[in-house]
Protein backbone atom coordinates (compact mmCIF):
# COMPACT_ATOMS: atom_id res chain seq x y z
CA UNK A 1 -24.65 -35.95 -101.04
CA UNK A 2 -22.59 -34.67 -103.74
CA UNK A 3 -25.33 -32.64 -105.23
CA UNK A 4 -26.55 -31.08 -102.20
CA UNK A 5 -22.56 -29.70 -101.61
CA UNK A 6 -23.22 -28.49 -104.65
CA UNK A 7 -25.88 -26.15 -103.90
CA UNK A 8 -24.55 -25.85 -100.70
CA UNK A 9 -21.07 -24.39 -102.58
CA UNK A 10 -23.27 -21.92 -105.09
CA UNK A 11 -25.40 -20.76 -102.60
CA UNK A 12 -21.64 -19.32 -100.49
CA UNK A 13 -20.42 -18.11 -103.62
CA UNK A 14 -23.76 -16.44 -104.75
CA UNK A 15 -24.14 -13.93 -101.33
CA UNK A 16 -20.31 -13.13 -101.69
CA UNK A 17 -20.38 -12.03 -105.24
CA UNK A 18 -23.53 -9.83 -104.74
CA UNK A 19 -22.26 -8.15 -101.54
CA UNK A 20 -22.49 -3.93 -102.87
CA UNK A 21 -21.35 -1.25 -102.04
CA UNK A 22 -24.19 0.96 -99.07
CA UNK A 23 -24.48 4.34 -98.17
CA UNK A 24 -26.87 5.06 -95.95
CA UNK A 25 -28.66 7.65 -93.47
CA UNK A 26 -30.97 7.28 -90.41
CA UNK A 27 -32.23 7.50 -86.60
CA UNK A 28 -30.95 5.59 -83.68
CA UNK A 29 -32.17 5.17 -80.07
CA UNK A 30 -30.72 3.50 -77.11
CA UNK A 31 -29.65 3.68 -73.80
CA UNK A 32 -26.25 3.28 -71.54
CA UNK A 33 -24.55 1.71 -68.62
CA UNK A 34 -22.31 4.62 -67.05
CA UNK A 35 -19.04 3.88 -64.76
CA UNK A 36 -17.99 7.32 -63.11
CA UNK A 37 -14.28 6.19 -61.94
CA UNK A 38 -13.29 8.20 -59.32
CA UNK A 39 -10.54 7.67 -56.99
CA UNK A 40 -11.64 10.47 -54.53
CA UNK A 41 -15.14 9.10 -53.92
CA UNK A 42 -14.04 5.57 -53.65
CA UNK A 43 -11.67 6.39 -50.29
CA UNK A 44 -14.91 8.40 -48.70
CA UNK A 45 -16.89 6.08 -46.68
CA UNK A 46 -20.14 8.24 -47.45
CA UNK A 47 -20.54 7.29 -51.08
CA UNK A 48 -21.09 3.46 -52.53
CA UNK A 49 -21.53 3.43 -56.51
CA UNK A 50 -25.13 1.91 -57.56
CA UNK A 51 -26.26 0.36 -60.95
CA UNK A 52 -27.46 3.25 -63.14
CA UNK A 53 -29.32 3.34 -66.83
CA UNK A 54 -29.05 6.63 -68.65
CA UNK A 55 -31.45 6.89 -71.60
CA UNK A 56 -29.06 7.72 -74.87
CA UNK A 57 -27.68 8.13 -76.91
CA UNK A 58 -30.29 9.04 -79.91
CA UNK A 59 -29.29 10.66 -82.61
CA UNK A 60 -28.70 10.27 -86.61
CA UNK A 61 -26.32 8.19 -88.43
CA UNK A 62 -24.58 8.08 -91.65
CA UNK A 63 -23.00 4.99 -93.09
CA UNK A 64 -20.86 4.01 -96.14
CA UNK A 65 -19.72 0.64 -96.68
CA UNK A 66 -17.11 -0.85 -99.25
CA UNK A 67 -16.03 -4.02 -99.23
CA UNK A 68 -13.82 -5.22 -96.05
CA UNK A 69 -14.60 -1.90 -94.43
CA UNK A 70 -16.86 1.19 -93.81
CA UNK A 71 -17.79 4.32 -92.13
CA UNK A 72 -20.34 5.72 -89.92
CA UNK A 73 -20.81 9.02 -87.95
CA UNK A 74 -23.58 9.33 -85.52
CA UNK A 75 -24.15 12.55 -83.85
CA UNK A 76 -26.18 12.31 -81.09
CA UNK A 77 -27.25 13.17 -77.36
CA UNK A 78 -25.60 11.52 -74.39
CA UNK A 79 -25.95 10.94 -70.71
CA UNK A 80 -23.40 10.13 -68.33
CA UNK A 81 -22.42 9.75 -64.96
CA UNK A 82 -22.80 7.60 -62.46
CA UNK A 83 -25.21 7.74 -59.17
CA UNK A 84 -23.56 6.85 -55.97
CA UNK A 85 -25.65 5.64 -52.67
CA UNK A 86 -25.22 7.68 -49.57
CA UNK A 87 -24.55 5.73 -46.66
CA UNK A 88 -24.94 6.81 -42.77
CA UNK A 89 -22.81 5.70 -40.22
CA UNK A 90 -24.13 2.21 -39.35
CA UNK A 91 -24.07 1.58 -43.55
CA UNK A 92 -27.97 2.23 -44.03
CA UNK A 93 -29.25 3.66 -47.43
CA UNK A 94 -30.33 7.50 -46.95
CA UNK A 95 -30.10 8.91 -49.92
CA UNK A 96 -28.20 9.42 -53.57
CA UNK A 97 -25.25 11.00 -55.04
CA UNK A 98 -26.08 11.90 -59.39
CA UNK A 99 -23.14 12.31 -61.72
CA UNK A 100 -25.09 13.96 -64.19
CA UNK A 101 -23.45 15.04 -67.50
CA UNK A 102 -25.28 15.88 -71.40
CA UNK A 103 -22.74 16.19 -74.19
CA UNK A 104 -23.53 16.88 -78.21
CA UNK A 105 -21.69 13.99 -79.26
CA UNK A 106 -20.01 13.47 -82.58
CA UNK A 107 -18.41 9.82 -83.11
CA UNK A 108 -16.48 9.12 -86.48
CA UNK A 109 -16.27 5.62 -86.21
CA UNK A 110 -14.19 2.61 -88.90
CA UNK A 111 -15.76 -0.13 -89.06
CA UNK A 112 -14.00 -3.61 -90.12
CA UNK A 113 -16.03 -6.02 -91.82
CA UNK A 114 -16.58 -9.52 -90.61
CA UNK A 115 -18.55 -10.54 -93.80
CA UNK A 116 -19.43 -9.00 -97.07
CA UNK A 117 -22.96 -10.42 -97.45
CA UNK A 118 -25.44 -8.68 -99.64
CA UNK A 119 -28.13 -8.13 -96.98
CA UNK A 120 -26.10 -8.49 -93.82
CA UNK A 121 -22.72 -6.87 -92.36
CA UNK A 122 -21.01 -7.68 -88.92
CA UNK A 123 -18.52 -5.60 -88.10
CA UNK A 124 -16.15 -4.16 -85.41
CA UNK A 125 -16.28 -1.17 -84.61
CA UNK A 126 -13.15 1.42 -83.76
CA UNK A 127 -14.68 5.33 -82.67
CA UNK A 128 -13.28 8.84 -81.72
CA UNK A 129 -16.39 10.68 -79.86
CA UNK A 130 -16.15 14.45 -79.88
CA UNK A 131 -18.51 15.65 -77.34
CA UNK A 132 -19.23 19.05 -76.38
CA UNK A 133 -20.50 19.98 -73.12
CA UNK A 134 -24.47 21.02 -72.38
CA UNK A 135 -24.77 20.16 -68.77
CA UNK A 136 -22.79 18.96 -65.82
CA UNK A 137 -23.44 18.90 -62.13
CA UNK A 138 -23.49 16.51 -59.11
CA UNK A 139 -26.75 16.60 -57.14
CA UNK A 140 -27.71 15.53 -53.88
CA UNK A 141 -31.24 14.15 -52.50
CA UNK A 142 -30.96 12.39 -49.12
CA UNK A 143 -33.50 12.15 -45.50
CA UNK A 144 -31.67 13.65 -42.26
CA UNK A 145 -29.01 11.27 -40.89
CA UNK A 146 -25.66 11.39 -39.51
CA UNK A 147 -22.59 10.20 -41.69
CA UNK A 148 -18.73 9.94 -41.48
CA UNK A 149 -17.06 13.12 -43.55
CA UNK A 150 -13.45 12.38 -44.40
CA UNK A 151 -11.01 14.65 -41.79
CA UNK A 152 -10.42 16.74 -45.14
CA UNK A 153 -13.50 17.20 -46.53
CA UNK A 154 -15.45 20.23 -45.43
CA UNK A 155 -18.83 20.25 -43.28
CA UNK A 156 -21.54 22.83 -44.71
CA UNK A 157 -21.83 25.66 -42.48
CA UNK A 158 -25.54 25.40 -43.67
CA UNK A 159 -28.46 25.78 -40.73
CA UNK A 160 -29.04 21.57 -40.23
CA UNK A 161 -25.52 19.99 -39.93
CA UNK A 162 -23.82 19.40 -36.83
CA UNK A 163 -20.24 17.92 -36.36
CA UNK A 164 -20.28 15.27 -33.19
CA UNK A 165 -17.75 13.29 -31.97
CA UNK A 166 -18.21 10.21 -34.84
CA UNK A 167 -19.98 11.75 -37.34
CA UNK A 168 -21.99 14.45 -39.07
CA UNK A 169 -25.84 15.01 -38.86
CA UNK A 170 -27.35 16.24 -42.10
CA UNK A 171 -30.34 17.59 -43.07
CA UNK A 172 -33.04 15.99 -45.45
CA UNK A 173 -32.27 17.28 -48.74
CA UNK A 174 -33.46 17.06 -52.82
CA UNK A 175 -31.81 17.90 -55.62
CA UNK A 176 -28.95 20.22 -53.79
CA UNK A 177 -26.62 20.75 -56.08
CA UNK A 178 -23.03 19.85 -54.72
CA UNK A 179 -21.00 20.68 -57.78
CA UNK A 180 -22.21 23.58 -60.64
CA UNK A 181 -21.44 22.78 -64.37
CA UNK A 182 -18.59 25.44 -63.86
CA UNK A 183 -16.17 22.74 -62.32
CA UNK A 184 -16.71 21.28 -65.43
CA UNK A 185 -14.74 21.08 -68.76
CA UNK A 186 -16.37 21.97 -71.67
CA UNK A 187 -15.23 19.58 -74.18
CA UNK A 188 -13.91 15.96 -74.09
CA UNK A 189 -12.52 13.28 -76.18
CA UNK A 190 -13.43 9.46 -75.95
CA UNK A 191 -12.58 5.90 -77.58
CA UNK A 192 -15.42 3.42 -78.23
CA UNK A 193 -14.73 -0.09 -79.25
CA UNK A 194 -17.67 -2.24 -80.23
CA UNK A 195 -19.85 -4.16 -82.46
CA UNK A 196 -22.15 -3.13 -85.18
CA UNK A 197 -24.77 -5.49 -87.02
CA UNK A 198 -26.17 -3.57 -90.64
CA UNK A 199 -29.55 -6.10 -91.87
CA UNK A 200 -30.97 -4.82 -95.17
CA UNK A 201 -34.27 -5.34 -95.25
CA UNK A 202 -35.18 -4.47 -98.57
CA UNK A 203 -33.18 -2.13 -101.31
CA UNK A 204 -34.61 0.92 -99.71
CA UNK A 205 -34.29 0.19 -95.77
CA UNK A 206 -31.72 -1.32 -93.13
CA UNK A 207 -32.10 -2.24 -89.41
CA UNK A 208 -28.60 -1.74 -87.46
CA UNK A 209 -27.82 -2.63 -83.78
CA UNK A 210 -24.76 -1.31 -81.83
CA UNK A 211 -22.74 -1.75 -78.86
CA UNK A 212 -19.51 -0.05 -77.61
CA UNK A 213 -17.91 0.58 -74.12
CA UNK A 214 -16.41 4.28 -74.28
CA UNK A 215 -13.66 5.67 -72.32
CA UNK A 216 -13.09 9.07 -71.58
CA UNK A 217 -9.54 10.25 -72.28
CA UNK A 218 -9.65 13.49 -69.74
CA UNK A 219 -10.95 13.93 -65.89
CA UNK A 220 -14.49 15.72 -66.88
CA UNK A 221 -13.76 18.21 -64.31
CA UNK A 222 -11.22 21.42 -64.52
CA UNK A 223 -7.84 21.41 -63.94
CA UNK A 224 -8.39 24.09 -61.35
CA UNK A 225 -11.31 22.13 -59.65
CA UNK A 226 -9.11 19.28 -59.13
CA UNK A 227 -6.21 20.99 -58.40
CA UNK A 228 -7.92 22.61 -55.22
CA UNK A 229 -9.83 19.24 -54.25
CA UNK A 230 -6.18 18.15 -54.68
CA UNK A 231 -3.83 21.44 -52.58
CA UNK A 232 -7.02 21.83 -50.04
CA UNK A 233 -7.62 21.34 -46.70
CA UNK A 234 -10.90 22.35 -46.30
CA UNK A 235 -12.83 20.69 -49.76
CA UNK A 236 -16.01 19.26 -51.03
CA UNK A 237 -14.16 15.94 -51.88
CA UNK A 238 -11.50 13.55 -51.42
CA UNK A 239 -8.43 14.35 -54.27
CA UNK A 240 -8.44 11.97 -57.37
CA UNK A 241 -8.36 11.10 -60.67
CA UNK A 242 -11.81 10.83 -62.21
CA UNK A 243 -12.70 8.84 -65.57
CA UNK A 244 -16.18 8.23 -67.56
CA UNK A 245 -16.58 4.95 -68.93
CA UNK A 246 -20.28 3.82 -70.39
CA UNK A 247 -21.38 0.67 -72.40
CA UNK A 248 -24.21 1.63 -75.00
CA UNK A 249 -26.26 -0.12 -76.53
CA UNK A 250 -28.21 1.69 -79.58
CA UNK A 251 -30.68 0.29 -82.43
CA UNK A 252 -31.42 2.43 -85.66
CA UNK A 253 -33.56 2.38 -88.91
CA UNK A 254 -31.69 3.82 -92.10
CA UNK A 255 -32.87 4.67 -95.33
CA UNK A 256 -30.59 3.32 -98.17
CA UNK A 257 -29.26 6.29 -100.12
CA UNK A 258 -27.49 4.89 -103.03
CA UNK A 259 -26.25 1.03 -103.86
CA UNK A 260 -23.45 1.47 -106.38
CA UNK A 261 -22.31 -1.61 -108.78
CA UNK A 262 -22.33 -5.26 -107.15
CA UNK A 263 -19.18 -6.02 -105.81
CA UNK A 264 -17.45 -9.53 -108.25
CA UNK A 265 -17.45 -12.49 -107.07
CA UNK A 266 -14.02 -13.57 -104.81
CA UNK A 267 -14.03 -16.76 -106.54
CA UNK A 268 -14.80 -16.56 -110.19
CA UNK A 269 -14.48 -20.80 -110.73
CA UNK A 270 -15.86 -24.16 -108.36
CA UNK A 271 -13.43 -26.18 -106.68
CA UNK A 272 -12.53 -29.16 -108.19
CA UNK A 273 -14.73 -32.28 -108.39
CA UNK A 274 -17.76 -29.83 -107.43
CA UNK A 275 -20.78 -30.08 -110.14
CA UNK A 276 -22.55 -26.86 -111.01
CA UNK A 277 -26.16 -26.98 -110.41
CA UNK A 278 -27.32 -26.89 -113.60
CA UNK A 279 -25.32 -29.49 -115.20
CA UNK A 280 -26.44 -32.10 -112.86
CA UNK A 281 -29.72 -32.85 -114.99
CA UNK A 282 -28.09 -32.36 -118.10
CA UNK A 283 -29.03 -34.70 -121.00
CA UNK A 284 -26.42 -36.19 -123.29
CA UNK A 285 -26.78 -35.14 -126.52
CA UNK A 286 -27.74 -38.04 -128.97
């Protein structure tokens, strides 16, 4: 017993006092769980959110990691934005509502270690995303049907739609688009909190998975969109605030650039009463 806690012991200190310093650069791939928060659409009795996948990010990443903590940027290609079911007046399915946004993304991330092994890093992960704008619109594709429109909210004056006494009929539609990337802002700032897993496979190569839920700090629409959903009588929308919130998940392959000098060991000495290995079958001289 004593000599296999003795091995046991080593082994600990051995992948502590090898754990080195990584700096790294690679490709990532993934895909995310968008939340379009909207305070507008959740009052109008047209739209119900649905589940929705976007594939993204993808991108490249560069990592650096010391001991305790580390670095890594990942610029990359996002989707975002919910999809929202539209609902007639009896509550039957009859078509969709897409949130679509694309953003360059640029996330600077810190990451704090939860180990220091050689081959293996867990860490949390604490990101800024910088994301500039490509794409934004909201796009309808629904079959004829007759739904409730808010008292507010404007009825196309489009050949198909006629106001009755409880409701609206609407024409079959695909891919109208309801609101033009113009009504959108161009940049916006996010927070991501996560985890991030770095395996070294070798000295030359690393496998990494991620995962972080992202908030977006501003409404992704104008001001002056918002503001007129908000002073209007006859609008597109209910009035409210409007957040994106996603939950990616994202694996990548890296290519190790450098490994500098091996980090020392934490623990330079055995605890007490613990026999090092190669003592135990020691001979006595004489």
């Amino acid at each position: 017993m004593k000599r296999t806690m003795s091995f046991v012991v080593c082994g600990l200190l051995t992948a502590t006092g090898v754990a080195q310093k990584v700096e790294s650069f690679g490709v990532f791939g993934g895909f995310n769980f968008p939340f379009t928060i909207d305070q507008g659409l959740q009052k109008d009795p047209r739209f119900y959110g649905r589940f929705t996948i976007r594939e993204s990010p993808f991108g490249i990443n560069y990592g650096y990691d010391n001991v305790g903590f580390g670095f890594v940027l990942t610029p990359s290609m996002i989707k975002v934005g919910q999809q929202f079911t539209i609902r007639n007046t009896v509550g039957g399915e009859i078509g969709k509502r897409d949130v679509q946004m694309s953003y360059v993304s640029l996330p600077v991330a810190l990451k704090i270690h939860l180990n220091d092994l050689a081959f293996f890093r867990l860490s949390l992960v604490a990101a800024v995303n910088f994301d500039y704008l490509l794409k934004g619109q909201e796009v309808f594709t629904h079959f004829a049907g007759k739904v409730k429109y808010p008292a507010s909210v404007r009825v196309p004056a489009e050949p198909g739609y006629e106001q009755v006494y409880d409701g609206v009929f609407i024409p079959e539609v695909s891919n109208l688009v309801y609101v033009s990337k113009e009504n959108f802002r161009p940049f916006q700032l996010s927070a991501g909190l996560g985890l991030r897993s770095d395996f070294d496979l070798n000295d030359h190569w690393s496998i990494n998975f991620d995962g972080r839920a992202n908030f977006g700090v501003f409404d992704p629409r104008k001001p002056s969109y918002t503001d007129q959903l908000r002073n209007g009588v006859d609008v597109p929308d209910l009035p409210g605030q409007r957040r994106e919130v996603y939950l990616s998940v994202a694996i990548g392959f890296a290519h190790i650039i450098i490994i500098k000098e091996k980090f020392k060991s934490r623990s330079s000495s055995l605890p007490r009463g613990v026999i090092a290995p190669q003592r135990l079958n020691k001979k006595p001289k004489g």
